[in-house]
Protein backbone atom coordinates (compact mmCIF):
# COMPACT_ATOMS: atom_id res chain seq x y z
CA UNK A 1 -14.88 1.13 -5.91
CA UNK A 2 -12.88 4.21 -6.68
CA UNK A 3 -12.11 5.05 -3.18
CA UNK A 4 -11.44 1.40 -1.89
CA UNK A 5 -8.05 1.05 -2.04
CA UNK A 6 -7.70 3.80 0.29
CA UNK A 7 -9.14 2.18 3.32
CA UNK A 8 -6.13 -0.05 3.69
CA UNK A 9 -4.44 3.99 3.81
CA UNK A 10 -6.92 4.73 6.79
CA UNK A 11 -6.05 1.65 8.52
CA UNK A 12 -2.24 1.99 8.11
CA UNK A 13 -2.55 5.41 10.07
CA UNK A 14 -4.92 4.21 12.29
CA UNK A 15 -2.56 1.58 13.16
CA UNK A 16 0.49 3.99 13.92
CA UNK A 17 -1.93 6.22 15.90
CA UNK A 18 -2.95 3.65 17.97
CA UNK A 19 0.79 2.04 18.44
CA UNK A 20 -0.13 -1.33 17.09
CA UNK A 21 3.42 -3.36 16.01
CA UNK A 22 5.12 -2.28 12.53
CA UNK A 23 4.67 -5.75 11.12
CA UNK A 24 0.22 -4.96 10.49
CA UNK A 25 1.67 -2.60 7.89
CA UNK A 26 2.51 -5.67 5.88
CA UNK A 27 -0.75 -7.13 5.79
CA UNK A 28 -2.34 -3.78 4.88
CA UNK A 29 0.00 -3.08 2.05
CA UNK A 30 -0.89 -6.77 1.04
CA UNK A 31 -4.57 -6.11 0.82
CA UNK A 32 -4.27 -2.87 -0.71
CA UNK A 33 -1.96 -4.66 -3.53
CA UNK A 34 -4.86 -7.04 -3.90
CA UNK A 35 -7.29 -3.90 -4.69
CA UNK A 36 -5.26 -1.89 -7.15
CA UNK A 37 -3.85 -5.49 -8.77
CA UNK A 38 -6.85 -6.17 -11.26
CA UNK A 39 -6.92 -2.29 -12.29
CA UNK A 40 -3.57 -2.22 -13.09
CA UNK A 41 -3.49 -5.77 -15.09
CA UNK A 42 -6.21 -4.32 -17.08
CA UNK A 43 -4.13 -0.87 -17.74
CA UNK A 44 -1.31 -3.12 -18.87
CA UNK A 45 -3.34 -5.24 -20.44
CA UNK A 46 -4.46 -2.51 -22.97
CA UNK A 47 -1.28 -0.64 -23.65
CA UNK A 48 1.62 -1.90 -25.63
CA UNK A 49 4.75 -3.37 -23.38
CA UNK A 50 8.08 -3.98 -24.18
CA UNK A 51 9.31 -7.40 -25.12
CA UNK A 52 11.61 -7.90 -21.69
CA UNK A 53 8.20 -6.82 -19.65
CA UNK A 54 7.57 -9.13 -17.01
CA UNK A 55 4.29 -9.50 -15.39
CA UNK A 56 6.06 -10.98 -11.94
CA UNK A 57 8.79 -8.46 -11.74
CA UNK A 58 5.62 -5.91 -11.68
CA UNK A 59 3.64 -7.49 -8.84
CA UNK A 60 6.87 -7.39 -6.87
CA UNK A 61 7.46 -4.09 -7.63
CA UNK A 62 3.49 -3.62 -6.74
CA UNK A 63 4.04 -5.02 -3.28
CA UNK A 64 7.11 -2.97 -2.73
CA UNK A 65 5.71 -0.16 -3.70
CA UNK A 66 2.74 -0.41 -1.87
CA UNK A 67 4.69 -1.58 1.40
CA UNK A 68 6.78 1.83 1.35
CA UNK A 69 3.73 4.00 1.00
CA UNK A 70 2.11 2.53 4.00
CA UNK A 71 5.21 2.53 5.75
CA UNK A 72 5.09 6.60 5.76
CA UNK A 73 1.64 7.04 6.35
CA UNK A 74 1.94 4.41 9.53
CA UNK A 75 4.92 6.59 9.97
CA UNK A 76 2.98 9.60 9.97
CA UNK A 77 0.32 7.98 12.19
CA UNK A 78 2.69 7.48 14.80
CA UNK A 79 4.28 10.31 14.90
CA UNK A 80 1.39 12.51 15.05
CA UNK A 81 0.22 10.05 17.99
CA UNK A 82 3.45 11.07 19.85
CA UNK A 83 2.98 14.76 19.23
CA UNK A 84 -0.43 14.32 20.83
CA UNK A 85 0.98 12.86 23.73
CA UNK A 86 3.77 15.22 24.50
């Protein structure tokens, strides 16, 4: 379970290896947001938070966050595809 979450990594570069359309990176960062969700509610769970702290704001922020790491690494994949190719 500790390595899970990066699958939906492997698959992002995978992706922009193989040339596949920008928009799979979505669904990717979706699933690994579903994976690292529960582990961080727990965190949260057990550590004090500020009165204004608001439990939506943070799954946004989640899915954002997890949508611009996948971006690079589909990045990476697609550059390093194009280096192989020229």
């Amino acid at each position: 379970m500790k390595f899970l979450p990066y699958l939906p990594l492997i698959a992002s570069f995978i992706l922009g290896y193989l040339g596949y359309p920008f928009g799979l990176v979505f669904v990717a960062a979706i699933v690994s947001t579903l994976l690292l969700f529960p582990k961080r509610r727990l965190q949260l769970r057990n550590q004090p938070q500020a009165p204004d702290r608001n439990m939506m704001l943070d799954g946004a922020f989640l899915i954002v966050q997890q949508t611009l790491i996948h971006f690079v690494v589909f990045a990476l994949g697609l550059f390093l595809m194009r280096m192989m190719a020229g």
